[in-house]
PDB file of N, CA and C in Angstrom:
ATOM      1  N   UNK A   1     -15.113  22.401   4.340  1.00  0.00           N
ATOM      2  CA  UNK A   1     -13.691  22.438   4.218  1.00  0.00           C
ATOM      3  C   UNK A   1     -13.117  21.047   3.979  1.00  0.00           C
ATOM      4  N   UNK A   2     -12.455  20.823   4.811  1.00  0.00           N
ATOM      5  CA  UNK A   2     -10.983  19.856   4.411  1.00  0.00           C
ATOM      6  C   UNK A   2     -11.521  18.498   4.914  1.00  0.00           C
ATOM      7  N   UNK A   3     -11.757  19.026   5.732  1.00  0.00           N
ATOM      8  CA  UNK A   3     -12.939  18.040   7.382  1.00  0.00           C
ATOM      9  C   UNK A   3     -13.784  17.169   6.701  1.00  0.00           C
ATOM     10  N   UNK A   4     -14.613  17.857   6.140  1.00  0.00           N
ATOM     11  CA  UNK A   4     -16.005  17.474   5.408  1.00  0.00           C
ATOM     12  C   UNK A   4     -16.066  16.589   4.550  1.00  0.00           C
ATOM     13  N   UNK A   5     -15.042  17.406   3.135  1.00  0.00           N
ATOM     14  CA  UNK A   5     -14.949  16.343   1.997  1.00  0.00           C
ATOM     15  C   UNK A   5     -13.521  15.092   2.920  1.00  0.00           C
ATOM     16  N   UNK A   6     -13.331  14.939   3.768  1.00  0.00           N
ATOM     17  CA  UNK A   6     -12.595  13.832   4.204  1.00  0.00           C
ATOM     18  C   UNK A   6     -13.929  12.777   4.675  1.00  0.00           C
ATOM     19  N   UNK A   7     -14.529  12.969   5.330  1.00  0.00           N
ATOM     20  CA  UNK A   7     -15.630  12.471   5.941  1.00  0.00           C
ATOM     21  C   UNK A   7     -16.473  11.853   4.935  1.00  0.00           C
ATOM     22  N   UNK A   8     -16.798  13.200   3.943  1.00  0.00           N
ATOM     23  CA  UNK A   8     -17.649  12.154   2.749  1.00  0.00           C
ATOM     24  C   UNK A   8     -16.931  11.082   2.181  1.00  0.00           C
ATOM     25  N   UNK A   9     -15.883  11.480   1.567  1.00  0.00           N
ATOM     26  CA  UNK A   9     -14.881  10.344   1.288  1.00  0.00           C
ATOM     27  C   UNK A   9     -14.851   9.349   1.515  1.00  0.00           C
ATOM     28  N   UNK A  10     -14.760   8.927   3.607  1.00  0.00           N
ATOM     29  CA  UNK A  10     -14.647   7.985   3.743  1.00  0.00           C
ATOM     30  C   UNK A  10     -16.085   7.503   4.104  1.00  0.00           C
ATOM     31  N   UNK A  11     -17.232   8.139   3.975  1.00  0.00           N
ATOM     32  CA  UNK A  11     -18.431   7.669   3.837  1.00  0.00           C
ATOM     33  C   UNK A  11     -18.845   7.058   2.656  1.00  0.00           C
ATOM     34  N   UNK A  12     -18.373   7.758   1.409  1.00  0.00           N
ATOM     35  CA  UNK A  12     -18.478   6.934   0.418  1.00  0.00           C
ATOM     36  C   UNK A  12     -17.525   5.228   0.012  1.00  0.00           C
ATOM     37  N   UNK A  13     -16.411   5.736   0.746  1.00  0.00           N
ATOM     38  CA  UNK A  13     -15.231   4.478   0.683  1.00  0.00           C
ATOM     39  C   UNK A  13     -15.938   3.282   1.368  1.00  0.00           C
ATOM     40  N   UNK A  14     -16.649   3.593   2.695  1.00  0.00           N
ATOM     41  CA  UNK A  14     -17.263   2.523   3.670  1.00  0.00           C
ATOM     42  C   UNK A  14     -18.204   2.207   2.679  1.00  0.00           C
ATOM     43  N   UNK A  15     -19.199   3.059   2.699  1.00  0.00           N
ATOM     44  CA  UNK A  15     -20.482   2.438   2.232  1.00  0.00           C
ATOM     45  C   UNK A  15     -20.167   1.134   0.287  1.00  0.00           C
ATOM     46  N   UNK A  16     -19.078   1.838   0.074  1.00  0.00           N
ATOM     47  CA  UNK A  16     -19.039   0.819  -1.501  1.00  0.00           C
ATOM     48  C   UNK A  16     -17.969  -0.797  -1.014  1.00  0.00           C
ATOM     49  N   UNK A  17     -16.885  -0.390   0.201  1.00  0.00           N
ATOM     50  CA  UNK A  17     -17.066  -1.636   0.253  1.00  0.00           C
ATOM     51  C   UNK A  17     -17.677  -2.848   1.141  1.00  0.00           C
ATOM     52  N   UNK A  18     -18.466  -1.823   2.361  1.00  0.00           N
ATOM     53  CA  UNK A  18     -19.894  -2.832   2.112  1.00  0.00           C
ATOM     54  C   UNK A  18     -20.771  -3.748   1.333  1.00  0.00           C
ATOM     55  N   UNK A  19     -20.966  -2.705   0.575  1.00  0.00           N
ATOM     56  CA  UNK A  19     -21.855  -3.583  -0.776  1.00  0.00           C
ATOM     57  C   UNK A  19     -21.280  -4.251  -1.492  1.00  0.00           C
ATOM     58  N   UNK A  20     -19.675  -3.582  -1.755  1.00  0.00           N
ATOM     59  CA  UNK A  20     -19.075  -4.521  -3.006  1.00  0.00           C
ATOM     60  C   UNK A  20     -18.955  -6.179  -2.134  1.00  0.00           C
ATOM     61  N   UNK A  21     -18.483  -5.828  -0.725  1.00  0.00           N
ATOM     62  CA  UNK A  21     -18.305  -7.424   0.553  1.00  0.00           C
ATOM     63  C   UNK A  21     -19.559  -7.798   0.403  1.00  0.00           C
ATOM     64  N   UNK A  22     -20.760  -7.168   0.389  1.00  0.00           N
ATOM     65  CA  UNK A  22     -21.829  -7.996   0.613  1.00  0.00           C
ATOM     66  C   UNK A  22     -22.496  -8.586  -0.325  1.00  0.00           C
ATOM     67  N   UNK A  23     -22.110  -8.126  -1.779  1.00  0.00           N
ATOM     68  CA  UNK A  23     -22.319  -8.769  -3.138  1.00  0.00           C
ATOM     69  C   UNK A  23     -21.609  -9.816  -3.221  1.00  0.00           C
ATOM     70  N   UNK A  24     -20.188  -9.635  -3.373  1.00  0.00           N
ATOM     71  CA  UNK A  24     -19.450 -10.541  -3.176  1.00  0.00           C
ATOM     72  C   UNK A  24     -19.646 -12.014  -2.100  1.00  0.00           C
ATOM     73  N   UNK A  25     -20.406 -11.687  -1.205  1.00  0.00           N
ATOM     74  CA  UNK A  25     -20.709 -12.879  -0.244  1.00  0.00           C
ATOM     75  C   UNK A  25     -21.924 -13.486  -0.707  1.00  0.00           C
ATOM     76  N   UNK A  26     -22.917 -12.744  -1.139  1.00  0.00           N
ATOM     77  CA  UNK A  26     -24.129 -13.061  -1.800  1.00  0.00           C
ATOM     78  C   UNK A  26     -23.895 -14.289  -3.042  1.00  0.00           C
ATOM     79  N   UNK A  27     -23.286 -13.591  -4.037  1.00  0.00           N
ATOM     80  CA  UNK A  27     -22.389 -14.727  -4.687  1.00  0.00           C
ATOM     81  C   UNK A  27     -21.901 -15.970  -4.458  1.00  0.00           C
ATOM     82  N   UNK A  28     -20.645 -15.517  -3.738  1.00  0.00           N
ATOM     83  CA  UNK A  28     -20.059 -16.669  -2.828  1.00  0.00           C
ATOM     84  C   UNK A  28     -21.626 -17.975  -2.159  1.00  0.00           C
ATOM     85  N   UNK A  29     -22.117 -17.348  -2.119  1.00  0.00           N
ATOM     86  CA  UNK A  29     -23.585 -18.285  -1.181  1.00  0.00           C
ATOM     87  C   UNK A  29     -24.193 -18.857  -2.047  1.00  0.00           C
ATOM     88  N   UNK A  30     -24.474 -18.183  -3.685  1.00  0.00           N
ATOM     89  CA  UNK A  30     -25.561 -18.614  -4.246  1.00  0.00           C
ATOM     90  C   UNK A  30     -24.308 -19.440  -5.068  1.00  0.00           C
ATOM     91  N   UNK A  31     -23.241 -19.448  -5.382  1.00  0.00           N
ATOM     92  CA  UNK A  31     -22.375 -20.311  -6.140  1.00  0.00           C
ATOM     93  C   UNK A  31     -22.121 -21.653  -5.024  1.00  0.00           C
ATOM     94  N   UNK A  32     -21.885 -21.140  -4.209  1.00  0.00           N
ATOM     95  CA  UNK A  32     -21.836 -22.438  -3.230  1.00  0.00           C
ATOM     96  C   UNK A  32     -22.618 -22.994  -2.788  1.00  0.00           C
ATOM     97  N   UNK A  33     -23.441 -22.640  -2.979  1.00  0.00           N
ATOM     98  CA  UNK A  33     -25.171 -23.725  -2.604  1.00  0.00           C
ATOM     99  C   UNK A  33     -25.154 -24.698  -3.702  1.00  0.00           C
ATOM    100  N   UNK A  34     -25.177 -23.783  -5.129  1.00  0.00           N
ATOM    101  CA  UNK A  34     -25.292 -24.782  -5.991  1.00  0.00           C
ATOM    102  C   UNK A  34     -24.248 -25.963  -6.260  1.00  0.00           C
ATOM    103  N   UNK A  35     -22.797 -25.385  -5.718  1.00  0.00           N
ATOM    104  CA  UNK A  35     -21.781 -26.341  -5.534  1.00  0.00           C
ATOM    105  C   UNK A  35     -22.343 -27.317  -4.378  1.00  0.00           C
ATOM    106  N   UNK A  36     -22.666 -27.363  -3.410  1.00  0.00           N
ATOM    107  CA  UNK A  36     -22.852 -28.093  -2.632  1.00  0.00           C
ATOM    108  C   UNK A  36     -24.615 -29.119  -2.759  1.00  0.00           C
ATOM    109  N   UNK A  37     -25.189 -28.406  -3.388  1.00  0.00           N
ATOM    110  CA  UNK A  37     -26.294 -29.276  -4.303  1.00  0.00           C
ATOM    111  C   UNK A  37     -25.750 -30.334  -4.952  1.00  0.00           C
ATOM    112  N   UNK A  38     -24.786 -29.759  -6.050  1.00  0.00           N
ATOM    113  CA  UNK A  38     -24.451 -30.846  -6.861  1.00  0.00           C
ATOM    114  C   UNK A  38     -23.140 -32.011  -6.140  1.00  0.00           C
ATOM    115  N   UNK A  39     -23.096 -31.663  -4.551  1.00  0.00           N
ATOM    116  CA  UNK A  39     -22.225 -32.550  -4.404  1.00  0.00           C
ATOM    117  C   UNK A  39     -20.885 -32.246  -4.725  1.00  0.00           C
ATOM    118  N   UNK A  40     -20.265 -31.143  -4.963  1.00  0.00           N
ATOM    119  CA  UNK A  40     -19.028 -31.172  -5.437  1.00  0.00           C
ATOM    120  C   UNK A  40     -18.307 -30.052  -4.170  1.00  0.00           C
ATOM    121  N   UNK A  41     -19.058 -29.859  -2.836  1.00  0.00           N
ATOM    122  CA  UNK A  41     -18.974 -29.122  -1.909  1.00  0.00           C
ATOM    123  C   UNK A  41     -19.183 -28.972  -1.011  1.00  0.00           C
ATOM    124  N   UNK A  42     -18.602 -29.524   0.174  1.00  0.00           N
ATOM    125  CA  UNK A  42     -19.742 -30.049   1.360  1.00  0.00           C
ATOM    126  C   UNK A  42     -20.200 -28.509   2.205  1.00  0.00           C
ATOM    127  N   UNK A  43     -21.051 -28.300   2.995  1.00  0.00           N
ATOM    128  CA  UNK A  43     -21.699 -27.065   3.529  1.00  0.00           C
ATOM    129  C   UNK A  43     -20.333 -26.816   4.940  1.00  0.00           C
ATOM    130  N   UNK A  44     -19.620 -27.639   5.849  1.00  0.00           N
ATOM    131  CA  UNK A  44     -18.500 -26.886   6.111  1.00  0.00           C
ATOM    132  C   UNK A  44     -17.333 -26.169   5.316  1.00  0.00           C
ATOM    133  N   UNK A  45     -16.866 -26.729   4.218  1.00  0.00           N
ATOM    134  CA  UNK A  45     -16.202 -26.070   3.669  1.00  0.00           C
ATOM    135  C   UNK A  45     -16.662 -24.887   2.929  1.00  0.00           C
ATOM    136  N   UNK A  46     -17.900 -24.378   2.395  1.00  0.00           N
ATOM    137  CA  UNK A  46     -18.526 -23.470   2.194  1.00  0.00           C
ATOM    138  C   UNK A  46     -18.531 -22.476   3.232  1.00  0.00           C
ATOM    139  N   UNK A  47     -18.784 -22.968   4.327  1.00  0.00           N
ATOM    140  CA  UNK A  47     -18.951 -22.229   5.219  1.00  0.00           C
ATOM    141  C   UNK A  47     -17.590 -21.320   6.187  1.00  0.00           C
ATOM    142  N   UNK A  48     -16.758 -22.165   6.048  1.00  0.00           N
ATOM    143  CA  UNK A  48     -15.196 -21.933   5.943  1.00  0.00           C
ATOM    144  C   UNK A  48     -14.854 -20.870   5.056  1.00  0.00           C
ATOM    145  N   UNK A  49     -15.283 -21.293   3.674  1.00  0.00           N
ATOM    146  CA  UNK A  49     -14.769 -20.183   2.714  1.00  0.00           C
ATOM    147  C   UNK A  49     -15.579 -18.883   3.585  1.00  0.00           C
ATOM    148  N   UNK A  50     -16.517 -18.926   3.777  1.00  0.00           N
ATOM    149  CA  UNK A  50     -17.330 -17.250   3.749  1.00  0.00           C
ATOM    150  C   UNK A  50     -17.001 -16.946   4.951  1.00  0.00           C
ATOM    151  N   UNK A  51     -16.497 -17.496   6.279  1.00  0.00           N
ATOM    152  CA  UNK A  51     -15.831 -17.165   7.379  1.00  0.00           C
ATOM    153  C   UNK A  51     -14.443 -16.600   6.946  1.00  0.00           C
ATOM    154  N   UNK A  52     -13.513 -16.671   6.257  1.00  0.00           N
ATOM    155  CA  UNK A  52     -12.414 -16.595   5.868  1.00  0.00           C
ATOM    156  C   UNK A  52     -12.611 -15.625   4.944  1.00  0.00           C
ATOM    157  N   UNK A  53     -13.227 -15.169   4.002  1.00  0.00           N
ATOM    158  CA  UNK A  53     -13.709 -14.296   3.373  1.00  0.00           C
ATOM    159  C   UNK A  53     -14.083 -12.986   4.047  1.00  0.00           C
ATOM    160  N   UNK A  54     -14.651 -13.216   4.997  1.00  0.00           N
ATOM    161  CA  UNK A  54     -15.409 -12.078   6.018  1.00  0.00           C
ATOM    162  C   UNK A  54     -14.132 -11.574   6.980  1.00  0.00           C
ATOM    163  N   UNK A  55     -13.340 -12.224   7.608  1.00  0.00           N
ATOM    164  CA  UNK A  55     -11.806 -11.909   8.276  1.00  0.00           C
ATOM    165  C   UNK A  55     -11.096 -11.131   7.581  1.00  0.00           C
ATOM    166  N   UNK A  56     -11.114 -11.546   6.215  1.00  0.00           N
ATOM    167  CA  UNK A  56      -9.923 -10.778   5.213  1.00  0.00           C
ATOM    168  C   UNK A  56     -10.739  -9.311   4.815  1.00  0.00           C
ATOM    169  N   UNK A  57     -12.118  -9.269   4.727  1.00  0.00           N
ATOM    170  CA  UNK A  57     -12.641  -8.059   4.448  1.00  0.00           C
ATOM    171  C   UNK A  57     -12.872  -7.122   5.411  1.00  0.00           C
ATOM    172  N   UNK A  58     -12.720  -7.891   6.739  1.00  0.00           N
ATOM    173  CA  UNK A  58     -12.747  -7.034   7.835  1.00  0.00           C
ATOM    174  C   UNK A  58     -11.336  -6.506   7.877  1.00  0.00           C
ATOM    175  N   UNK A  59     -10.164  -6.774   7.418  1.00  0.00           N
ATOM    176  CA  UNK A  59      -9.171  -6.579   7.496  1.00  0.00           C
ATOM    177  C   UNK A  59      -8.711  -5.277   6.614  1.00  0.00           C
ATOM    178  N   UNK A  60      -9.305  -5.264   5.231  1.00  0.00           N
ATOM    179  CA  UNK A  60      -9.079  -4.256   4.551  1.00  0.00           C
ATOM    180  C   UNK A  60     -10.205  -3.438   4.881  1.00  0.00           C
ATOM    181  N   UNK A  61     -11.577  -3.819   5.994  1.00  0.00           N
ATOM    182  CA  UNK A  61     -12.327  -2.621   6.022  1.00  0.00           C
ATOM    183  C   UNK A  61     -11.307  -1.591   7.295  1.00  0.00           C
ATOM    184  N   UNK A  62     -10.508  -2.114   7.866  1.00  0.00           N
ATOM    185  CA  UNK A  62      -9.830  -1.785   9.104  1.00  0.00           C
ATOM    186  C   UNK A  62      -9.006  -1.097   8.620  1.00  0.00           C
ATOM    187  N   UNK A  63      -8.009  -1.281   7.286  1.00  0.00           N
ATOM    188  CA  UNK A  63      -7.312  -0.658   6.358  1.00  0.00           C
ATOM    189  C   UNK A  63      -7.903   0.926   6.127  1.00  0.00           C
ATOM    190  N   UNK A  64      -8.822   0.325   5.305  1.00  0.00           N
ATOM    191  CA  UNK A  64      -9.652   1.990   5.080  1.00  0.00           C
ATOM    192  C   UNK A  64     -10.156   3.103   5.872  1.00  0.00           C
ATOM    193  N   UNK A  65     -10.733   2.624   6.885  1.00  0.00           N
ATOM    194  CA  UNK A  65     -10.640   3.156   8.170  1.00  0.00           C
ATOM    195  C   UNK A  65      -9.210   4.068   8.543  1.00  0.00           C
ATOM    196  N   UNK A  66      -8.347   3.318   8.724  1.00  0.00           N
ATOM    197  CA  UNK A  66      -6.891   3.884   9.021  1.00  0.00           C
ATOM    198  C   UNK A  66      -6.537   5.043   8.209  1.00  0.00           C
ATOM    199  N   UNK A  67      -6.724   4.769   6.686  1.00  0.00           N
ATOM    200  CA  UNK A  67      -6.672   6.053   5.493  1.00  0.00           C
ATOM    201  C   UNK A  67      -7.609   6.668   5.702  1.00  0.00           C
ATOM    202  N   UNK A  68      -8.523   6.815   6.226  1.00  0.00           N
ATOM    203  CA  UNK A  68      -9.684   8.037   6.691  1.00  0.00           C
ATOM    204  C   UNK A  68      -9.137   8.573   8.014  1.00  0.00           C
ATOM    205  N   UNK A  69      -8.799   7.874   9.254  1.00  0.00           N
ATOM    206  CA  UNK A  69      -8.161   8.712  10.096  1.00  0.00           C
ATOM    207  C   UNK A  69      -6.892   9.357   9.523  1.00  0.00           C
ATOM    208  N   UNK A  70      -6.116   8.773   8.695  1.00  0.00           N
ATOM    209  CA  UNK A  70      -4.765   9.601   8.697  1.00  0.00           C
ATOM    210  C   UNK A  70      -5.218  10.844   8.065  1.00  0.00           C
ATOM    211  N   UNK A  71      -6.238  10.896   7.016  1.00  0.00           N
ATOM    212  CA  UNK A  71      -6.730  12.391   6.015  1.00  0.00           C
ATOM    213  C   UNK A  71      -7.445  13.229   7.391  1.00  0.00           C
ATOM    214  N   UNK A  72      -7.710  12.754   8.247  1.00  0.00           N
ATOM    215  CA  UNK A  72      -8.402  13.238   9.486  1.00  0.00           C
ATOM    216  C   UNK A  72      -7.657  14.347  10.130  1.00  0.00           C
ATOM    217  N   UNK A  73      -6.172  13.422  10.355  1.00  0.00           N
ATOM    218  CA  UNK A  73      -5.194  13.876  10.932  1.00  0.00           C
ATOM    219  C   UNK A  73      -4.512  14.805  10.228  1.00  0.00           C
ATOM    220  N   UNK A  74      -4.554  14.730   9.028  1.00  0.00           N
ATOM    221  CA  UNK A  74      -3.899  15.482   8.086  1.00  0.00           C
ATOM    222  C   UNK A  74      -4.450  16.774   8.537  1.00  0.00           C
ATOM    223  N   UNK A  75      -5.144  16.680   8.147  1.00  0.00           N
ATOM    224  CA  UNK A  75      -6.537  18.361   7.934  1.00  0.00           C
ATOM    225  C   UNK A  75      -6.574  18.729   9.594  1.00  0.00           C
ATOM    226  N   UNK A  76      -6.214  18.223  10.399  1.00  0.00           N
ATOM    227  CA  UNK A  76      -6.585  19.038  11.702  1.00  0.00           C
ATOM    228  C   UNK A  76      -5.303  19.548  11.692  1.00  0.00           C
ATOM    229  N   UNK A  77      -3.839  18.424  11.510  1.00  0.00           N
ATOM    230  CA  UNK A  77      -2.587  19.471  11.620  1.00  0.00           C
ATOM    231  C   UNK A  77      -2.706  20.774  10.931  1.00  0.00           C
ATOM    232  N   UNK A  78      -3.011  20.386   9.684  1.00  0.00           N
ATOM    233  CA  UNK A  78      -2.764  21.760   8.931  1.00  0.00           C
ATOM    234  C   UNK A  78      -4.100  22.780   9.117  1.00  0.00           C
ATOM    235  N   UNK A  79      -4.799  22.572   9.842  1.00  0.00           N
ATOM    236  CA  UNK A  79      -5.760  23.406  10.707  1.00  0.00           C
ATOM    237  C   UNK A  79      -4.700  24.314  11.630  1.00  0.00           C
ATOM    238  N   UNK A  80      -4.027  23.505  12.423  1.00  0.00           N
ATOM    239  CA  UNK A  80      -3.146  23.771  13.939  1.00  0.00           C
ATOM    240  C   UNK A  80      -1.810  24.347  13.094  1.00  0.00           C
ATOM    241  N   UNK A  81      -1.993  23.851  12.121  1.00  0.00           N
ATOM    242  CA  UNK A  81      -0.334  24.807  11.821  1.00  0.00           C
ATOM    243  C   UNK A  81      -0.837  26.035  10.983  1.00  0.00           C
ATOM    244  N   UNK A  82      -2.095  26.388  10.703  1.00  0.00           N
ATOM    245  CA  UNK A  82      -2.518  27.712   9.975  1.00  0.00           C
ATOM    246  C   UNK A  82      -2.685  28.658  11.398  1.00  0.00           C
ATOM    247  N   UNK A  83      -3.456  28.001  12.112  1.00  0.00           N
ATOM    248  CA  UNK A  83      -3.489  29.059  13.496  1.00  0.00           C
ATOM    249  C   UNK A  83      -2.039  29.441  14.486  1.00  0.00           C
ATOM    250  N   UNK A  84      -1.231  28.709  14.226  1.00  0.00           N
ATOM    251  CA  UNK A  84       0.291  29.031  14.600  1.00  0.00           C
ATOM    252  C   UNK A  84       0.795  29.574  13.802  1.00  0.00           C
ATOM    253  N   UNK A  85       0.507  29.721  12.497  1.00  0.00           N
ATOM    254  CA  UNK A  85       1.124  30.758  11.555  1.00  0.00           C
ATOM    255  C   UNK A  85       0.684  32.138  11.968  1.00  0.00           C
ATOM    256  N   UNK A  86      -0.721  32.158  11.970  1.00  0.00           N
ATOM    257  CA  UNK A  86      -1.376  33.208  11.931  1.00  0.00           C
ATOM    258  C   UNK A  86      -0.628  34.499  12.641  1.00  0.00           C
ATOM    259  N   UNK A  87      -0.716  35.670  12.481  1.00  0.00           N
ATOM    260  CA  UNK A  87      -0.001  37.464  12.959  1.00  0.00           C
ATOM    261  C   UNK A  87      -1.153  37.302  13.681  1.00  0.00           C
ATOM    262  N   UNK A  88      -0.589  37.577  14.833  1.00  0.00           N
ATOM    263  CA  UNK A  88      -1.186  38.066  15.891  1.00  0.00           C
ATOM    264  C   UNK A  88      -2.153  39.298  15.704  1.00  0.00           C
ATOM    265  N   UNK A  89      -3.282  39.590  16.422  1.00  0.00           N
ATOM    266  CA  UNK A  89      -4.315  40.657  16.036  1.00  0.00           C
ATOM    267  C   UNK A  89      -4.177  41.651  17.278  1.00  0.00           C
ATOM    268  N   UNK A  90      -3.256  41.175  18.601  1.00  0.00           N
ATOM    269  CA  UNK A  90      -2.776  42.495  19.065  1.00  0.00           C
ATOM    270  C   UNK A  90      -1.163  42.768  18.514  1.00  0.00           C
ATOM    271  N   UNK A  91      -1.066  44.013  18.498  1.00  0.00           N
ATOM    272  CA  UNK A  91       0.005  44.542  18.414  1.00  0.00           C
ATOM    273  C   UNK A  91       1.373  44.668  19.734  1.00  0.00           C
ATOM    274  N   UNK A  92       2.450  43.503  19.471  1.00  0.00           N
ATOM    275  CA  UNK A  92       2.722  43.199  20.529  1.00  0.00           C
ATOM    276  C   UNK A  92       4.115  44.445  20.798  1.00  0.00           C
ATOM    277  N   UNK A  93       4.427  45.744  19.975  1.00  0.00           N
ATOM    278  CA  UNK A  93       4.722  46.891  20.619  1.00  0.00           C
ATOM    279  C   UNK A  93       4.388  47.807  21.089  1.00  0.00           C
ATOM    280  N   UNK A  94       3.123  47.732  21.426  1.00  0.00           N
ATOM    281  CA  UNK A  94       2.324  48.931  22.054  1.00  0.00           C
ATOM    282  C   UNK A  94       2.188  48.512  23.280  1.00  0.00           C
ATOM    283  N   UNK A  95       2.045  50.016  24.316  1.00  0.00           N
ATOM    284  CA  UNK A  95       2.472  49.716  25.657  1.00  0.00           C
ATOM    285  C   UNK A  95       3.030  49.508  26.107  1.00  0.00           C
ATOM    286  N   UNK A  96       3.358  50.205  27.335  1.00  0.00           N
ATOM    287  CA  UNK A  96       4.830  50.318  27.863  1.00  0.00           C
ATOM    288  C   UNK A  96       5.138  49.417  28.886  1.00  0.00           C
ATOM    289  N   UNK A  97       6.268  49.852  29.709  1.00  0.00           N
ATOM    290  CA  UNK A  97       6.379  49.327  30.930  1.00  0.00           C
ATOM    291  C   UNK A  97       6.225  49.946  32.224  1.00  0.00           C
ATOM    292  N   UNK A  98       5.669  49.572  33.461  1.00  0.00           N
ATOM    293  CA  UNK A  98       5.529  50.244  34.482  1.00  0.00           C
ATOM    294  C   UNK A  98       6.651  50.359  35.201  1.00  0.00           C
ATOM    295  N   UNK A  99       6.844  51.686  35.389  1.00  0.00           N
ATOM    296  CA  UNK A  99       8.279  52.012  36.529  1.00  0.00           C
ATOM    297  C   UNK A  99       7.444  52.449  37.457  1.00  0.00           C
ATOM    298  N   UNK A 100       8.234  51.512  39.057  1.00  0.00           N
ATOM    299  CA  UNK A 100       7.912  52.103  40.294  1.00  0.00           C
ATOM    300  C   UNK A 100       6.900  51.248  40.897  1.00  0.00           C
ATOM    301  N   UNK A 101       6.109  50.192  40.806  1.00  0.00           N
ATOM    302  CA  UNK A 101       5.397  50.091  41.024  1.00  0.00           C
ATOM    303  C   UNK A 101       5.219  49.247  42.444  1.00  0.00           C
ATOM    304  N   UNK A 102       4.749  49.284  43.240  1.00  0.00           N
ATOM    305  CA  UNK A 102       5.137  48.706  44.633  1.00  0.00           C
ATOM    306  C   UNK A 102       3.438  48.955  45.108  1.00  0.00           C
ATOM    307  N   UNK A 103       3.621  47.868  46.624  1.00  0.00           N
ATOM    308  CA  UNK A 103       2.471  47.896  47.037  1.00  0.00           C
ATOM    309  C   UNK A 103       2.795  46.447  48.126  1.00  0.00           C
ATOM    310  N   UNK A 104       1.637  46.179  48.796  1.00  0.00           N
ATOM    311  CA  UNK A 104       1.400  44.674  49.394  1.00  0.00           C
ATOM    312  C   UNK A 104      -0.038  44.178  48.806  1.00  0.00           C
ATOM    313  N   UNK A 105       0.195  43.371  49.172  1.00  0.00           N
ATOM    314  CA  UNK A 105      -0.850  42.157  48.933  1.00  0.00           C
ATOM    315  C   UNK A 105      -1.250  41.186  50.212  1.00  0.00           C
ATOM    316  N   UNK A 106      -2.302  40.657  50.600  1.00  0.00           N
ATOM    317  CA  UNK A 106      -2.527  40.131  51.159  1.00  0.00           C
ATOM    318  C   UNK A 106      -3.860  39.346  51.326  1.00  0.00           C
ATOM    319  N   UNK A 107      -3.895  38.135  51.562  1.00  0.00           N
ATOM    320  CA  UNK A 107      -4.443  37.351  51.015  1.00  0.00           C
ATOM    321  C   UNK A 107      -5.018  36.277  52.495  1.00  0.00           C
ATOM    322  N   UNK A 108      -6.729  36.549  52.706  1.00  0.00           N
ATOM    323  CA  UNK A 108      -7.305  36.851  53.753  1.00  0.00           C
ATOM    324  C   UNK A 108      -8.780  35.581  53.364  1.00  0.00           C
ATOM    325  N   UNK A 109      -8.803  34.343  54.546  1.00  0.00           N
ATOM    326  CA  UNK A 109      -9.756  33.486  54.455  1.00  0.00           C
ATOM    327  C   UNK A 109      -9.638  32.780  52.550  1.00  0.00           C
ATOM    328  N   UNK A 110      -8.670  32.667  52.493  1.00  0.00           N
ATOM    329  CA  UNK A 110      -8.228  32.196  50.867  1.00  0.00           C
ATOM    330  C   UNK A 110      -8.138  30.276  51.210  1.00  0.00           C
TER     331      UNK A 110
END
């Protein structure tokens, strides 16, 4: 159902920008090595960049996350509002009412 393809969704959403962050950092490493080989980059500021890089991707992975719970939320309301729609499967004019009915009760080592 609704559930499911939400789930794959955001299984597929996680898993691509994983890879696309972890390509992207891979990069970032092998461009900045060679920047910092040739001297035009010292290894803190490299290292800065890919710390700062990794914050901001954690940020939009936190994003995506959020759009997978809200489709989450979506699909369970409209789960909860199909079963509140739903006609009842007893018939709520049948059966009467009891006239007369009397008695005691009592209520013993309770």
């Amino acid at each position: 159902g609704m559930v499911e393809r939400a789930a794959h969704g955001e299984g597929l959403l996680m898993g691509g920008l994983a890879f696309s962050g972890f390509t992207a950092l891979l990069a970032v490493q092998c461009y900045g090595g060679l920047l910092v080989k040739r001297k035009l980059l010292s290894v803190g500021s490299l290292t800065s960049f890919a710390m700062y890089s990794a914050t901001v991707g954690l940020g939009f992975s936190g994003l995506s996350q959020l759009y997978g719970d809200m489709v989450k939320a979506a699909a369970s309301a409209q789960r909860v509002f199909e079963l509140i729609d739903r006609a009842p499967l007893v018939d709520q004019r049948a059966g009467g009412t009891l006239q007369g009915v009397g008695g005691h009760l009592t209520f013993d080592s309770v």
